[in-house]
N, C-alpha and C. Protein backbone atom coordinates (compact mmCIF):
# COMPACT_ATOMS: atom_id res chain seq x y z
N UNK A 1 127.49 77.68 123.04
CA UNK A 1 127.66 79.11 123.33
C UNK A 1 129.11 79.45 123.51
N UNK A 2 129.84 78.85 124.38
CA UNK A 2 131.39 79.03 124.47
C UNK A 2 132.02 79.00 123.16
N UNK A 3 131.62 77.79 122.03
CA UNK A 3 132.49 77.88 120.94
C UNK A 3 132.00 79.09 119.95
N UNK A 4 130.78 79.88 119.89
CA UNK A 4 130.32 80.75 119.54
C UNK A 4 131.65 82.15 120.32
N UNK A 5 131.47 82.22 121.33
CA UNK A 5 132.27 83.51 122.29
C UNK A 5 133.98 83.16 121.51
N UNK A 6 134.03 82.11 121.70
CA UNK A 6 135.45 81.71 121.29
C UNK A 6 135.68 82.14 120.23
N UNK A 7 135.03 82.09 118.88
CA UNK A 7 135.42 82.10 117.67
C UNK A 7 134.85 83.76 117.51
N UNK A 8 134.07 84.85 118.09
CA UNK A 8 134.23 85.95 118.46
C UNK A 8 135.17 86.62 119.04
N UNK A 9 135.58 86.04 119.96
CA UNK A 9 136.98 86.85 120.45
C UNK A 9 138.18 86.59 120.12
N UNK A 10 138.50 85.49 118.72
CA UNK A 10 139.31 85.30 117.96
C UNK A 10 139.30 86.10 116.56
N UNK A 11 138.57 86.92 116.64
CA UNK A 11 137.88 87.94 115.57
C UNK A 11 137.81 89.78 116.30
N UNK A 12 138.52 89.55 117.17
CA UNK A 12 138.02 91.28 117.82
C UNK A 12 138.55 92.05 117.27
N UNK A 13 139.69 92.22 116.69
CA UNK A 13 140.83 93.03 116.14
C UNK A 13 140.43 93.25 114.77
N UNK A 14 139.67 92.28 114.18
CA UNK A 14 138.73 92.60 112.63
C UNK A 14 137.50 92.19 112.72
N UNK A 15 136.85 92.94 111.75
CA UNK A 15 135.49 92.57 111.69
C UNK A 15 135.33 91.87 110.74
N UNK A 16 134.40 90.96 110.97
CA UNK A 16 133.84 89.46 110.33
C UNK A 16 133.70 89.59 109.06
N UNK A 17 134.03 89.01 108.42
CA UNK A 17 132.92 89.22 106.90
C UNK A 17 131.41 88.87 106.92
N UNK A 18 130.55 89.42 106.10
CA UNK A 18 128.80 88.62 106.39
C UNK A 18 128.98 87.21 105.96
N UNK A 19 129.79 86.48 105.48
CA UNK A 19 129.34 84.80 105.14
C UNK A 19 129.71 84.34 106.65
N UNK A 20 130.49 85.00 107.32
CA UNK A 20 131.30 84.45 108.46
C UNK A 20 130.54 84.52 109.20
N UNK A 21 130.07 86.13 109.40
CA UNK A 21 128.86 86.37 110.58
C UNK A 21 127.65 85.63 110.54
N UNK A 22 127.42 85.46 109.28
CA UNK A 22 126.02 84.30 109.20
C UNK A 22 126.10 83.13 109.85
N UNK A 23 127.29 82.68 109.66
CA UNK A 23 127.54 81.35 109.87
C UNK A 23 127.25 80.98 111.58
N UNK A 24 128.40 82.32 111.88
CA UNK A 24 128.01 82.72 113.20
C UNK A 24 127.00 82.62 113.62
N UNK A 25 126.36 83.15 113.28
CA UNK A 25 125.01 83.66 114.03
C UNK A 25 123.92 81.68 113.85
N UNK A 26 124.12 81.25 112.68
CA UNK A 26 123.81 79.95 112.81
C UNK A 26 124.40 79.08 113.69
N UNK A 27 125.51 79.22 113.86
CA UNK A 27 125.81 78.00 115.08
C UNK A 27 125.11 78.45 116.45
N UNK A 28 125.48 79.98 116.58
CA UNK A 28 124.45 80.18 117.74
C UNK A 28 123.33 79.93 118.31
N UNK A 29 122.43 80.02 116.95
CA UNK A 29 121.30 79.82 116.65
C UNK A 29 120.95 78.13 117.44
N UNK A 30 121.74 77.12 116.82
CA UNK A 30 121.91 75.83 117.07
C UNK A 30 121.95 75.77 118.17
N UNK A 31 123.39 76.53 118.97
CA UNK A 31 123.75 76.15 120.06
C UNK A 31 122.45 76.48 121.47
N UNK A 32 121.60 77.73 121.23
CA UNK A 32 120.42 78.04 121.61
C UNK A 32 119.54 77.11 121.81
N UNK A 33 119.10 76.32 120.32
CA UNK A 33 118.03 74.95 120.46
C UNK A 33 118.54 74.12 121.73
N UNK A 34 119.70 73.84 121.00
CA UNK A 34 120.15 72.71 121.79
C UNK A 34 119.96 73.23 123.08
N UNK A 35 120.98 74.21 124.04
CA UNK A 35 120.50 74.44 125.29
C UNK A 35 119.09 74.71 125.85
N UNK A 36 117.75 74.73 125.04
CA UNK A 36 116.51 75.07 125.04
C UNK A 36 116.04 73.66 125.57
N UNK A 37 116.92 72.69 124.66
CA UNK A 37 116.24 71.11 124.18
C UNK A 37 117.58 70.45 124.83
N UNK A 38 117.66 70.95 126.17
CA UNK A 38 118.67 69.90 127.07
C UNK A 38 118.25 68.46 127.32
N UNK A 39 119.22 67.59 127.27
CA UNK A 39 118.83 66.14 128.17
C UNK A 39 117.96 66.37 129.41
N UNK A 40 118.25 67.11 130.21
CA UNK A 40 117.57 67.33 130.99
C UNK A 40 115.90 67.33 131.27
N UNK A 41 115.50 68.64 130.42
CA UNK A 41 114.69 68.85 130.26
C UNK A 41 113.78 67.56 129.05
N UNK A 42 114.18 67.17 128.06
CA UNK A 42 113.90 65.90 127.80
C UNK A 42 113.30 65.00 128.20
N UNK A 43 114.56 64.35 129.17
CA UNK A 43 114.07 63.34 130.54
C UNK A 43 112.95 63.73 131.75
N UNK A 44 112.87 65.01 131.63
CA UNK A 44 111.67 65.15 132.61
C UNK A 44 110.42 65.21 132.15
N UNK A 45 110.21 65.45 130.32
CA UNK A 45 109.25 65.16 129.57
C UNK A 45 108.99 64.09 129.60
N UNK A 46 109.69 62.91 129.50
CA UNK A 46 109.51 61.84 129.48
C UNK A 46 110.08 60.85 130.94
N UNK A 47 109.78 61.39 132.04
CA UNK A 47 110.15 61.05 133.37
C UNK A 47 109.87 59.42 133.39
N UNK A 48 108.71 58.95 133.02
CA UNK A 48 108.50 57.26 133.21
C UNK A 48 109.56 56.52 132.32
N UNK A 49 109.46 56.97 130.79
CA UNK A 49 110.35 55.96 130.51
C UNK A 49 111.81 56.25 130.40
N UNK A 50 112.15 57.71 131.00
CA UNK A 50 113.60 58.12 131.45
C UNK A 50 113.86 56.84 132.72
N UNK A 51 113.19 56.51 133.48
CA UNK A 51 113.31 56.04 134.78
C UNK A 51 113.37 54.63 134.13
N UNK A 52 112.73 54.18 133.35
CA UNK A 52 112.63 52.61 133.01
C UNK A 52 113.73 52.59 132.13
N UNK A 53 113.89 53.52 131.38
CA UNK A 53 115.48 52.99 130.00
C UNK A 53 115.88 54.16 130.43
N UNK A 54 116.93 54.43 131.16
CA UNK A 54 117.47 55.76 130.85
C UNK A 54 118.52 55.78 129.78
N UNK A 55 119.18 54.73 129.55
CA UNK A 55 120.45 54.69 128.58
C UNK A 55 119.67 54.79 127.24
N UNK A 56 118.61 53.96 127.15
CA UNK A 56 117.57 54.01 126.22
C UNK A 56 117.51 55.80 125.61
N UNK A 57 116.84 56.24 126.78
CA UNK A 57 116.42 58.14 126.90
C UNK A 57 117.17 58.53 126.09
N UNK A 58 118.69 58.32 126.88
CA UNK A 58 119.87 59.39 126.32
C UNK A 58 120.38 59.35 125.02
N UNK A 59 120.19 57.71 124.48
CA UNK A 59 120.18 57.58 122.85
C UNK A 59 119.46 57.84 122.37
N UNK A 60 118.06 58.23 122.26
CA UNK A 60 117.09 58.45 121.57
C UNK A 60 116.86 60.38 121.56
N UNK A 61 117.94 60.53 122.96
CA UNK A 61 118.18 62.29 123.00
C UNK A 61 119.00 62.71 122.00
N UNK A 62 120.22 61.83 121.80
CA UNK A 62 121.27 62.13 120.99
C UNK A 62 121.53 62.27 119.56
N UNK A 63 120.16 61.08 118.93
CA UNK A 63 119.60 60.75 117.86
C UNK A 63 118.68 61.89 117.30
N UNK A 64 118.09 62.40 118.06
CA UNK A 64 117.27 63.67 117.94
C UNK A 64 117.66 64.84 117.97
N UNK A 65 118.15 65.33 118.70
CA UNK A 65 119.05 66.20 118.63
C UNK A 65 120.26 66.50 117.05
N UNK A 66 120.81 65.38 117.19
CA UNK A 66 121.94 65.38 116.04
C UNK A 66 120.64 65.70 114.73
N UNK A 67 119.85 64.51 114.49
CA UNK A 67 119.23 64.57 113.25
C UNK A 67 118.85 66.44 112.91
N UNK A 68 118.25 66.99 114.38
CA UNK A 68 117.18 68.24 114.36
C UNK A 68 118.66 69.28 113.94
N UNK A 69 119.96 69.24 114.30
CA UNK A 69 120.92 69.98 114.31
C UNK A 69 121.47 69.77 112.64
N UNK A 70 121.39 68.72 112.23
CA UNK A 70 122.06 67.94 110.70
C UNK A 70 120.99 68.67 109.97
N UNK A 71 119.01 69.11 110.22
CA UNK A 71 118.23 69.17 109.44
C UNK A 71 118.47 70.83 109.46
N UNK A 72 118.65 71.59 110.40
CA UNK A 72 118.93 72.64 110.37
C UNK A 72 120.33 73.53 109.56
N UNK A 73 120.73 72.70 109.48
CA UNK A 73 122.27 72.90 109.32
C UNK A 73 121.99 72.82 107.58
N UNK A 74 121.35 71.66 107.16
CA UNK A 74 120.81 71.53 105.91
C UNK A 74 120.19 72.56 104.98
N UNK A 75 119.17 72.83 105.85
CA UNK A 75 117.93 74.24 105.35
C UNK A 75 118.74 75.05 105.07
N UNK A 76 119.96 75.69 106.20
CA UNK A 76 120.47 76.80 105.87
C UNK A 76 121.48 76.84 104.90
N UNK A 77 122.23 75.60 104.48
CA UNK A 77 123.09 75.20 103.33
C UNK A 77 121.97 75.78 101.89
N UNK A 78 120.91 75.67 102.05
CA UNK A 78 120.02 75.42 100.72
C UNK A 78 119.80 76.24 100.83
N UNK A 79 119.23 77.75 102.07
CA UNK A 79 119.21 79.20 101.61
C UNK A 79 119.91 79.44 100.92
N UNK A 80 121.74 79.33 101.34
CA UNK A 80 122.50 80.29 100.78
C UNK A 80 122.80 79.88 99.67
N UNK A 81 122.76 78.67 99.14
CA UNK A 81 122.56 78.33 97.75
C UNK A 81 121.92 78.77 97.00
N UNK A 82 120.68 78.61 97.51
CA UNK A 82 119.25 79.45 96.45
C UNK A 82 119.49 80.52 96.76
N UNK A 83 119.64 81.55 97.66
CA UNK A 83 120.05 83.11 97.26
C UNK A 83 121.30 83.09 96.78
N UNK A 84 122.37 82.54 96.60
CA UNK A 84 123.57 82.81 95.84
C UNK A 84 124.03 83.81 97.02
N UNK A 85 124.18 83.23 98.47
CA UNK A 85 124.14 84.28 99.76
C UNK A 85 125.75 85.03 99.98
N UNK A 86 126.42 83.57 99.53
CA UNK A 86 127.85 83.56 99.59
C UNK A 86 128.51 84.90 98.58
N UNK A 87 127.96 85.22 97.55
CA UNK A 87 128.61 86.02 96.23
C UNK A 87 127.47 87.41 96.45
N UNK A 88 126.83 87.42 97.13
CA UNK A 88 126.00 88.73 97.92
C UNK A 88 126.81 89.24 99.13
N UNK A 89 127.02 88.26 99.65
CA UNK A 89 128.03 89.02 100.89
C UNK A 89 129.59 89.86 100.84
N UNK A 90 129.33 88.89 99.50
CA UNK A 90 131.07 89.09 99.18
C UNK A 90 131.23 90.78 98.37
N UNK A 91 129.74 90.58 97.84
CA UNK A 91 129.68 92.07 97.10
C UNK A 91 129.87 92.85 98.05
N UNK A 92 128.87 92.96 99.25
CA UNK A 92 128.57 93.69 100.30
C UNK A 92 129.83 93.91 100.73
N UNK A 93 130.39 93.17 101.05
CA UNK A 93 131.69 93.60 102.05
C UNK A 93 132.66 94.31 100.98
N UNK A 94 132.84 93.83 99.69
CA UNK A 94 133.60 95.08 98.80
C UNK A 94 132.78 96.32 98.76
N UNK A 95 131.63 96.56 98.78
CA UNK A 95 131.00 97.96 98.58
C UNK A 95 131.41 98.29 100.01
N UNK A 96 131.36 97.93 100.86
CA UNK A 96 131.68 98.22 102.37
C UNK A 96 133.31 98.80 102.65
N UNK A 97 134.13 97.74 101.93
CA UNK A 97 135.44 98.51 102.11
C UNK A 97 135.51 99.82 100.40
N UNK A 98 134.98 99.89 99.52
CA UNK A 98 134.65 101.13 98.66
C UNK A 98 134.34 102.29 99.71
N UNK A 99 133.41 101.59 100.33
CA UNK A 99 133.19 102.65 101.09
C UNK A 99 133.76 103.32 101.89
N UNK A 100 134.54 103.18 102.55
CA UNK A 100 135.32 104.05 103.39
C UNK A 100 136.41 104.61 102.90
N UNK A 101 136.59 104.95 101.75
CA UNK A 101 137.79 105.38 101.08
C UNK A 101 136.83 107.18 100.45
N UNK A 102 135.62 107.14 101.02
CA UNK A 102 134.37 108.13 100.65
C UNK A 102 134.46 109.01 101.43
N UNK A 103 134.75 110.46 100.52
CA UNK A 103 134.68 111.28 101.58
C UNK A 103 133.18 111.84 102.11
N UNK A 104 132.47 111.86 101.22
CA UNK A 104 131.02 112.24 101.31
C UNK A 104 130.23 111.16 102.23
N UNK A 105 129.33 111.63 102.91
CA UNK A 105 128.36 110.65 103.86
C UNK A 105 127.42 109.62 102.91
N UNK A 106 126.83 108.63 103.20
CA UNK A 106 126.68 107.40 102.24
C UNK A 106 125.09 108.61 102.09
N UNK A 107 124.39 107.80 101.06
CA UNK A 107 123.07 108.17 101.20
C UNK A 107 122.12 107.96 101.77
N UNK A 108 121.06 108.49 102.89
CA UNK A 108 120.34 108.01 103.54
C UNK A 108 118.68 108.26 102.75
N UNK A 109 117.88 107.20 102.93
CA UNK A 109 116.37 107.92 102.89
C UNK A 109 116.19 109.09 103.90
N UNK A 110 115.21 110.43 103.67
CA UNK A 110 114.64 111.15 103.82
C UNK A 110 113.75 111.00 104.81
N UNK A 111 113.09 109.65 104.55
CA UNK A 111 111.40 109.52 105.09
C UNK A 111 110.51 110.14 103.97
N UNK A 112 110.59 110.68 103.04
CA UNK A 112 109.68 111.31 101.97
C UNK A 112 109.85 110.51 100.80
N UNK A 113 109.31 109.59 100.16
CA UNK A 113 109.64 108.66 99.06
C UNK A 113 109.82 109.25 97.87
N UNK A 114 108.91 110.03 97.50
CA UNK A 114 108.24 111.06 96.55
C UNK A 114 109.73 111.36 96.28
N UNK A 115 110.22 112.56 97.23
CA UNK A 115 111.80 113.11 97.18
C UNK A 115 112.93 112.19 96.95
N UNK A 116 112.69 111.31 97.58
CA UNK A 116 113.93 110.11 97.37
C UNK A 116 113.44 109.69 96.02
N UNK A 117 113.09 109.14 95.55
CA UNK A 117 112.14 108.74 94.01
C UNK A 117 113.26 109.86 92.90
N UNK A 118 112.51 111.27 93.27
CA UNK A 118 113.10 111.77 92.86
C UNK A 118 114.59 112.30 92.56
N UNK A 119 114.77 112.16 94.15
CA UNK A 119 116.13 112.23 93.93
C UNK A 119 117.21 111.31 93.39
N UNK A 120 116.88 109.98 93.08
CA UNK A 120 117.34 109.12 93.08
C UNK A 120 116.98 109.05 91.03
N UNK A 121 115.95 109.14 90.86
CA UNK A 121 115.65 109.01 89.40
C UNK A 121 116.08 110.43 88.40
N UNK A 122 115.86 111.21 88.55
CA UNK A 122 116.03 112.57 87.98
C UNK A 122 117.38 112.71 87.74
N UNK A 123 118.53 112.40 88.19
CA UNK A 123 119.89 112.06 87.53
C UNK A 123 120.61 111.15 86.66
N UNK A 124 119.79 110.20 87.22
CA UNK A 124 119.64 109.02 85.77
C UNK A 124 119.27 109.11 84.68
N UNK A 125 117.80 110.09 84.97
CA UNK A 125 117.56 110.48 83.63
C UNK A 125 117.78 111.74 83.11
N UNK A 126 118.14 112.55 83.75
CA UNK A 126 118.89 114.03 82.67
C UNK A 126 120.90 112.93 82.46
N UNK A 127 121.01 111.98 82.95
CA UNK A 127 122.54 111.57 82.28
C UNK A 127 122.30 110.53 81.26
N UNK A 128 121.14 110.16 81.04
CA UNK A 128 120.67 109.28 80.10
C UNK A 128 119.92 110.19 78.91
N UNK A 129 119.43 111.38 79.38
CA UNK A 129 118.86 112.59 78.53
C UNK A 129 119.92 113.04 77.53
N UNK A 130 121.46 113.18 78.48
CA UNK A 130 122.77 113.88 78.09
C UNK A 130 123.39 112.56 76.94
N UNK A 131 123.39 110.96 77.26
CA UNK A 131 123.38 110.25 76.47
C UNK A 131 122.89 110.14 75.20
N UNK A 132 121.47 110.22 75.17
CA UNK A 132 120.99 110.22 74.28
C UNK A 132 120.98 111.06 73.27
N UNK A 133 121.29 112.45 73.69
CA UNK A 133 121.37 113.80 72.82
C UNK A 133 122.94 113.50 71.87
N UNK A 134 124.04 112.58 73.12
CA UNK A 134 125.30 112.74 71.96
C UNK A 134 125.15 111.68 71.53
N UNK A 135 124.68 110.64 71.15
CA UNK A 135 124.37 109.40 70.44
C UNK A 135 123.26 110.30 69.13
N UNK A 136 122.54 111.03 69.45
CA UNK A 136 121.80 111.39 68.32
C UNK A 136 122.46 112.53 67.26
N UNK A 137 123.38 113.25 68.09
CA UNK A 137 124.52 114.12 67.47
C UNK A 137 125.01 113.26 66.31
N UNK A 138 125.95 112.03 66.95
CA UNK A 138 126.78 111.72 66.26
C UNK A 138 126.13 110.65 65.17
N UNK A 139 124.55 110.34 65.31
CA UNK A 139 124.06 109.39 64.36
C UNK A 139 123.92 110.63 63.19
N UNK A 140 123.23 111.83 63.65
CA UNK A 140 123.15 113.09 62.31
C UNK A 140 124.65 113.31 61.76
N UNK A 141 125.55 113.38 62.30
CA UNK A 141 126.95 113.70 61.50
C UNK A 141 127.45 112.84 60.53
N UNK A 142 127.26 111.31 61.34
CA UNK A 142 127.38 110.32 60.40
C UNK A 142 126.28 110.65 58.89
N UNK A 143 124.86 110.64 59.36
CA UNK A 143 123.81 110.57 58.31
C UNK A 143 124.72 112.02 57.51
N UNK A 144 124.84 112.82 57.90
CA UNK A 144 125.13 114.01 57.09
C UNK A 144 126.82 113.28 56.15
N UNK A 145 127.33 113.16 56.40
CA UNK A 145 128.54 112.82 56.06
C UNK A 145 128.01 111.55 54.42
N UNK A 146 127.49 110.87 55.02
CA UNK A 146 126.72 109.79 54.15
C UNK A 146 126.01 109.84 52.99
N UNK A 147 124.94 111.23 52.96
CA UNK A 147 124.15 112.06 52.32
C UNK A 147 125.38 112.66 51.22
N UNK A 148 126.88 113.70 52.12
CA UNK A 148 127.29 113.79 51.24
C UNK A 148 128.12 113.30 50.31
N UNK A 149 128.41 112.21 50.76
CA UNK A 149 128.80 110.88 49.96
C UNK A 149 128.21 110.76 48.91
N UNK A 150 126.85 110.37 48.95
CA UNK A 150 125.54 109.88 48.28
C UNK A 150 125.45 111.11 47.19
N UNK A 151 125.42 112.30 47.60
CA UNK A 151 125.00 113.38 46.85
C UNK A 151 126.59 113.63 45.44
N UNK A 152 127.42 113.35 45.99
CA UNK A 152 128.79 113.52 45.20
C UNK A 152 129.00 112.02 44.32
N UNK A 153 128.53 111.15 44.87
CA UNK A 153 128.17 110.12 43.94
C UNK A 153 127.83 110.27 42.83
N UNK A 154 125.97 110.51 43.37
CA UNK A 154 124.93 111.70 41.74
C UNK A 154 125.90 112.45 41.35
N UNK A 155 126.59 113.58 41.73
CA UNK A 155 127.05 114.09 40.45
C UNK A 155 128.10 113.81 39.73
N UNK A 156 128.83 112.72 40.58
CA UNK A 156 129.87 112.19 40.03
C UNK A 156 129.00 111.51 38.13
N UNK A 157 128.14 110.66 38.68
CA UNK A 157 127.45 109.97 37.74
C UNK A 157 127.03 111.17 36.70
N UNK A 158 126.41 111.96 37.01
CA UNK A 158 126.01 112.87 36.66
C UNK A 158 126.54 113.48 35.24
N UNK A 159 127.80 113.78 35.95
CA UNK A 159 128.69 114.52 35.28
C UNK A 159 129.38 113.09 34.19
N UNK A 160 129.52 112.21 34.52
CA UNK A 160 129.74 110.78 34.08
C UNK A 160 128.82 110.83 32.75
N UNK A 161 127.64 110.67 32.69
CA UNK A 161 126.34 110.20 31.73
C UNK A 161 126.34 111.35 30.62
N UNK A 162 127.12 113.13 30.97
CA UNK A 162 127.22 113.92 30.49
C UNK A 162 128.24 114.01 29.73
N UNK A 163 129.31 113.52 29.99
CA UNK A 163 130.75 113.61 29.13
C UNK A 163 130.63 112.07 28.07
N UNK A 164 129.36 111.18 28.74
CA UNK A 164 129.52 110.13 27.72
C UNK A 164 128.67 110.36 26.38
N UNK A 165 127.17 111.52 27.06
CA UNK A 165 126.42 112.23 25.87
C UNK A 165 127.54 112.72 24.63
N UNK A 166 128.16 113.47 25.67
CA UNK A 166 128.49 114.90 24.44
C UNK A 166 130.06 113.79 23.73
N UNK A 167 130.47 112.73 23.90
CA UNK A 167 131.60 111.80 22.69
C UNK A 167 130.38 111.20 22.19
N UNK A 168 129.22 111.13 22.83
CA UNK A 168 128.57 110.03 21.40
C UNK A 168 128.38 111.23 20.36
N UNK A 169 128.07 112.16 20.77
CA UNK A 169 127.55 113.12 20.24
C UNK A 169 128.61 113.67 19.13
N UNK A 170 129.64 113.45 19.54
CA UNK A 170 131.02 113.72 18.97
C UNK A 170 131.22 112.42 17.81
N UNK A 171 131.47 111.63 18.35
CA UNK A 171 131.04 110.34 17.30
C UNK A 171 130.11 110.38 16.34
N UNK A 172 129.16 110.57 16.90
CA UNK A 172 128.20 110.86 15.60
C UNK A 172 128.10 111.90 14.63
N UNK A 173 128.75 112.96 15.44
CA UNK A 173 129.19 114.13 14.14
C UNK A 173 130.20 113.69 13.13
N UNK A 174 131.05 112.76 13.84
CA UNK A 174 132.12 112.39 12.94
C UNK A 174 131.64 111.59 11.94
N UNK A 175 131.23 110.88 12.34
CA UNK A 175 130.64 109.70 11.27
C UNK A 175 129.83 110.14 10.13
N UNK A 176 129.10 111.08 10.75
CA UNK A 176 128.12 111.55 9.48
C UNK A 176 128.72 112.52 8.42
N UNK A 177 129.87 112.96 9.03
CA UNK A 177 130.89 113.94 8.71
C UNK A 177 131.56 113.06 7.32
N UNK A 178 132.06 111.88 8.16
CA UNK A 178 132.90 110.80 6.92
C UNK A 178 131.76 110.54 6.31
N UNK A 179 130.70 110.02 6.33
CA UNK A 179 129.57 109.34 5.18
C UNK A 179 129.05 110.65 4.26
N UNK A 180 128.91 111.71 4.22
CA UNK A 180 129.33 112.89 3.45
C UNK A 180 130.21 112.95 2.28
N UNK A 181 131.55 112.87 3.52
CA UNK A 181 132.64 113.12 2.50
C UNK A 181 132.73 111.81 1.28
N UNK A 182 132.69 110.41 2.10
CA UNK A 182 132.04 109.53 1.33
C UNK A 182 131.25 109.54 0.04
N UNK A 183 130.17 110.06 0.22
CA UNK A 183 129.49 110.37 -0.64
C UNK A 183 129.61 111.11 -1.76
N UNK A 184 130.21 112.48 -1.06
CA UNK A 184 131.34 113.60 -2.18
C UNK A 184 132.17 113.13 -3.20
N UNK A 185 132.77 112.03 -2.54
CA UNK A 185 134.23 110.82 -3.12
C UNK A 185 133.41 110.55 -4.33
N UNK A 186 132.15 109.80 -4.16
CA UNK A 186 131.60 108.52 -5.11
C UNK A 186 130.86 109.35 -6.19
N UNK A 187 130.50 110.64 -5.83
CA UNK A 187 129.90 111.52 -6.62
C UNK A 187 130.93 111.99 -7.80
N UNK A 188 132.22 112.48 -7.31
CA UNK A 188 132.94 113.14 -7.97
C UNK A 188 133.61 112.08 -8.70
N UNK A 189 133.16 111.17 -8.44
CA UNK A 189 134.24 109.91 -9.12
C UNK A 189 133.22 109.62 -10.53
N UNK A 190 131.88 109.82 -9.93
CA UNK A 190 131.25 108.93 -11.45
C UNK A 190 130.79 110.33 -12.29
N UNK A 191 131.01 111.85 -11.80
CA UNK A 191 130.77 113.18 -12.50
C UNK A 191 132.45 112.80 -13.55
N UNK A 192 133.42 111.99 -12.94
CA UNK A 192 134.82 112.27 -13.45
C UNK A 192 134.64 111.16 -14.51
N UNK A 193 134.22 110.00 -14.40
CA UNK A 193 134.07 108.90 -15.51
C UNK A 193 133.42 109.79 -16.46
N UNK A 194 131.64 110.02 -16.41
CA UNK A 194 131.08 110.58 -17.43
C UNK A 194 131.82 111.51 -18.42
N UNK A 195 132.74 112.21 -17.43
CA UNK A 195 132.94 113.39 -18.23
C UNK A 195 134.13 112.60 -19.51
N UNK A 196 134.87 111.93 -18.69
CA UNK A 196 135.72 111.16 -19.88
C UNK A 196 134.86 110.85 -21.31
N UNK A 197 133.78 110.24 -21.11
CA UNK A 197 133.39 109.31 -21.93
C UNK A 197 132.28 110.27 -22.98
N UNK A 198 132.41 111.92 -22.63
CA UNK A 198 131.86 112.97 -23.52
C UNK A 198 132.74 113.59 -24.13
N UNK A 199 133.61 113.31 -23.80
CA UNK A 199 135.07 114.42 -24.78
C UNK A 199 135.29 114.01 -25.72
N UNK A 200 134.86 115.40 -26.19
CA UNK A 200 135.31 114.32 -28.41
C UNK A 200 137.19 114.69 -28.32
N UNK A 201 137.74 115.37 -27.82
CA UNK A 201 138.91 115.86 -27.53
C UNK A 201 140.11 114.64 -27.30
N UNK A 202 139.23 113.71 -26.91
CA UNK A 202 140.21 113.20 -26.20
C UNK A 202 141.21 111.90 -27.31
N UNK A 203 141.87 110.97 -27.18
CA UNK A 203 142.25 110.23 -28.38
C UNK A 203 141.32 108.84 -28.39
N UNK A 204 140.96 108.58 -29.28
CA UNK A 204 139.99 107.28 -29.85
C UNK A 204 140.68 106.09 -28.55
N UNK A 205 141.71 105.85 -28.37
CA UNK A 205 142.18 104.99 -27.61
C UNK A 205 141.80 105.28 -25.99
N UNK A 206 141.65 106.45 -25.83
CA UNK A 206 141.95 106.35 -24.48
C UNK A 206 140.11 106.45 -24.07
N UNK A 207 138.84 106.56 -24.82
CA UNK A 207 137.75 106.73 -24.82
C UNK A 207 137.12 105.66 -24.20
């Protein structure tokens, strides 16, 4: 109990952190058993063979004690392990000093759950409502933007498949244009032989 007061009034001027105060409050805890579970009281549990071994008693007090203080001391090592007690407190005491830098009063329950429920959920979700509306904004602007991508594409192509129609189309006028004139050529060429080879006019040699 004294080293408990001691290590409190070496702390008055600040307040504890919670790993500290726990700790605190465990040695106390200890120091409690133990004064509960004095030698004293011990030896008067066991008055006959206090009287026949007492040196016996007092080792078998000391042995017990230590082990019951070592097993306790243990358990509570393995809470704060398994809750991760140490990195909870540590949060706590930063939300604790956050906190006082607040001008507004912290939040309390009501006593009405219903209202607290509400009050507590209904801002989450109209700011998750407000989320969701500009996430869906900006997925339509994108989609719109994309569309007109997509759409100027088609007529890119469009207009593409149309200028390649109208040169074939051009090509092929030409061509049929030359196989014509072609034809005109080979016509007028063998109308131009015949006619040679009917002229009485002309000289015996050149016939």
């Amino acid at each position: 109990m004294a080293a408990a007061a001691a290590a409190a009034a070496g702390r008055e001027d600040a307040e504890p952190d919670r790993a500290r105060l726990f700790s605190l409050v465990a040695d106390t805890f200890l120091e409690k058993i133990s004064e509960a579970g004095s030698y004293r009281r011990f030896a008067s549990c066991y008055s006959r063979f206090y009287r026949a071994q007492p040196e016996l008693t007092r080792c078998i007090y000391d042995q017990f004690m230590g082990r019951l203080q070592a097993s306790f001391r243990e358990e509570i090592q393995e809470l704060k392990q398994e809750g991760n007690l140490e990195a909870l407190f540590g949060t706590l005491d930063k939300l604790v000093e956050e906190a006082k830098d607040r001008e507004t009063p912290a939040w309390r329950p009501s006593g009405m759950p219903e209202e607290d429920v509400r009050s507590a959920v209904v801002p989450y979700l109209l700011k998750q409502h407000r989320f969701l509306q500009k996430s869906l904004k900006e997925k339509e602007e994108v989609n719109a933007r994309l569309a007109e991508t997509v759409l100027a594409g088609r007529k890119r192509i469009a207009d593409l498949q149309e200028e390649i129609q109208k040169r074939r189309a051009a090509w092929q006028a030409i061509a049929q244009e030359g196989r014509e004139i072609a034809d005109s050529l080979e016509e007028l060429q063998g109308d131009s032989a015949g006619f040679q080879q009917r002229d009485p006019f002309l000289p015996e040699e050149r016939r």
